[in-house]
Every structure is written in C-alpha cells, then in structure tokens.
Protein backbone atom coordinates (compact mmCIF):
# COMPACT_ATOMS: atom_id res chain seq x y z
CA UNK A 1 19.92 -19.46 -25.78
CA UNK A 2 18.91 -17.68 -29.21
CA UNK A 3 16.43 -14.65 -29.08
CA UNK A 4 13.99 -16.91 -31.07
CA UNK A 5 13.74 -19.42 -27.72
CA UNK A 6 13.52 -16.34 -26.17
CA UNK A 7 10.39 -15.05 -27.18
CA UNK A 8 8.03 -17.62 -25.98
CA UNK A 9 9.45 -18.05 -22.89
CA UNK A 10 9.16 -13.82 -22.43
CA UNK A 11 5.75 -14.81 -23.86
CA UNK A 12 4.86 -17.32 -21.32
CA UNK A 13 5.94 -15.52 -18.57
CA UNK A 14 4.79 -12.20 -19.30
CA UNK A 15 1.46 -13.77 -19.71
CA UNK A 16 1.27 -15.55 -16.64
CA UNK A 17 2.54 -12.20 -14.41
CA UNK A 18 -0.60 -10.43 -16.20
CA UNK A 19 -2.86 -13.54 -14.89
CA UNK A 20 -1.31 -13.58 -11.61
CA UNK A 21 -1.50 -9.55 -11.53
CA UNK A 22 -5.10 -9.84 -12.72
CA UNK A 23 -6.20 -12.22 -9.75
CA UNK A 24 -4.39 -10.17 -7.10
CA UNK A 25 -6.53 -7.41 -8.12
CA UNK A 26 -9.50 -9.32 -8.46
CA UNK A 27 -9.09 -10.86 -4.96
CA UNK A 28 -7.84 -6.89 -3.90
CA UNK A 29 -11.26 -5.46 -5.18
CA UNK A 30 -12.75 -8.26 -3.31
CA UNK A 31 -11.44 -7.66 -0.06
CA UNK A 32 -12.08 -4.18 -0.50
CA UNK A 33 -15.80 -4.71 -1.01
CA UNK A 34 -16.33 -7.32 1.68
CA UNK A 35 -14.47 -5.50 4.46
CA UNK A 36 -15.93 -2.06 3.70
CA UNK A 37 -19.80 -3.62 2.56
CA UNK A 38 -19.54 -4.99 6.26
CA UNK A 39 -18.95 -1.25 7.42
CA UNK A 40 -21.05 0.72 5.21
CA UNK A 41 -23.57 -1.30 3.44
CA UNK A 42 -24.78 -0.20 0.47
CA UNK A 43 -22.83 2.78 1.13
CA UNK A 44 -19.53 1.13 -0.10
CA UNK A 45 -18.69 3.49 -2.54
CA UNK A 46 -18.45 6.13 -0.15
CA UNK A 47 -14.93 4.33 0.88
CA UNK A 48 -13.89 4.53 -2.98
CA UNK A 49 -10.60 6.80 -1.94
CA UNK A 50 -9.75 3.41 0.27
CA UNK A 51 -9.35 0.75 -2.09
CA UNK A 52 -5.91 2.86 -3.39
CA UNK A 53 -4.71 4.57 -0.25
CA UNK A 54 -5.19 4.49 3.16
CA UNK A 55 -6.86 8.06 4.24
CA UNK A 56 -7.56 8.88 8.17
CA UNK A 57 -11.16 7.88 7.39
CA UNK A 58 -9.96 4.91 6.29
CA UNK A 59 -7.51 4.25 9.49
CA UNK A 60 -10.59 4.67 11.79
CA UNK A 61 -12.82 2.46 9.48
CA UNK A 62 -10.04 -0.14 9.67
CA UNK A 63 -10.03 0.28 13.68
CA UNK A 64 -13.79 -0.28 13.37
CA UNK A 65 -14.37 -2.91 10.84
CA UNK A 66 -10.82 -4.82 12.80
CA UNK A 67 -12.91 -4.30 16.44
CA UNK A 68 -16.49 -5.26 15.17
CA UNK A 69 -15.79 -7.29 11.62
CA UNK A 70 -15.28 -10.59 10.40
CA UNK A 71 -13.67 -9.47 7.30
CA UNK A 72 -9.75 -9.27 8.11
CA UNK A 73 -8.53 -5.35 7.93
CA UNK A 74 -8.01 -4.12 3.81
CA UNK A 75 -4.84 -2.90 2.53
CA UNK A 76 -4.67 -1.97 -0.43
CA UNK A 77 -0.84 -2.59 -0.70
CA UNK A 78 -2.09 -6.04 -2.26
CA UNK A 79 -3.79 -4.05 -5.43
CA UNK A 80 -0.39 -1.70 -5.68
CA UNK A 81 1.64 -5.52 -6.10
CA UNK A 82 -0.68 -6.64 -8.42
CA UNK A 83 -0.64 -3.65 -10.38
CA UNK A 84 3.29 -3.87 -10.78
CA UNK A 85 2.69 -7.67 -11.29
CA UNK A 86 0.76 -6.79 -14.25
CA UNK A 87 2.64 -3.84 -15.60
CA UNK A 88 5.66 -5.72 -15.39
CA UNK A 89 3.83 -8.41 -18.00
CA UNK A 90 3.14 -5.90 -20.12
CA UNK A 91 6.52 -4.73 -20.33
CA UNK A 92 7.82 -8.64 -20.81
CA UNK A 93 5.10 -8.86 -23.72
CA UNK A 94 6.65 -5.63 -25.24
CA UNK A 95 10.03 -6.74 -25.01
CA UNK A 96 9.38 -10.16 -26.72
CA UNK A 97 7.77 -8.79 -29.57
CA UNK A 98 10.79 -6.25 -30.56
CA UNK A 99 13.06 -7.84 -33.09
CA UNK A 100 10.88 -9.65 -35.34
C-alpha cells in the first residue's frame, strides 16, 4: 500500500480511537458522578481523588455504595483505557501527518 493510502486510513482510525476514547471517558465521568452523587450528595467532589485512583476512602465508599446503592461499584480503570484509547489517536494523527 503507498504512504499516500496510508494517511487517511491513519486518519480515520486515529480519529475514531479519539471518539471512542472520548466516550469512555464521558461514560467514566458519568459513572463516577452517579455512583459517588448516590453516596455523598452534593458532596461529590469530596470523592475527586476517586475518579483516578482507588484510595482506602474510596475502598470503603465502594463497600458502601456496593451494600446500599443502585449504581454498580466505580473503577476508574475504565477512564485509564480511555485515556490510552485517546492518546493512542493522537499519536496515529501525528504519525499520518509526517511526510507531507
């Protein structure tokens, strides 16, 4: 295949991983604020530290909201994929524009 088919197919596909990336962490910051709103009420923010790692505050919150919520337990493993997800389209959409 020549580099100039290349480039829109690197094109293509690094934009759709920065979509897909970009819903994943839409949906992760969703599930973050559902699960701990259910916990904390208006007092979300206060489980800020949660939505990139899991903390021992955040274990026993999990235990809690898990026991007592509707919301299924947050992980924030999902925003870490969707990160990569994205950073990997960025680096395809570098890589198809060098050589022009």
């Amino acid at each position: 295949m020549a580099k100039t088919q290349r480039r829109p197919i690197l094109s293509i596909l690094a934009k759709a991983l920065l979509a897909l990336g970009g819903v994943g962490f839409t949906g992760a910051t969703a599930w973050w604020y559902m699960f701990f709103e259910q916990l904390l009420g208006q007092s979300v923010k206060e489980a800020s530290e949660c939505f990139y790692r899991t903390t021992m505050s955040c274990e026993v919150g999990n235990f809690v909201g898990t026991t007592f919520g509707e919301v299924p337990t947050y992980s924030p493993t999902v925003m870490w994929i969707s990160v990569g997800v994205m950073g990997a389209g960025v680096l395809l959409l570098g890589a198809g524009g060098r050589g022009r």
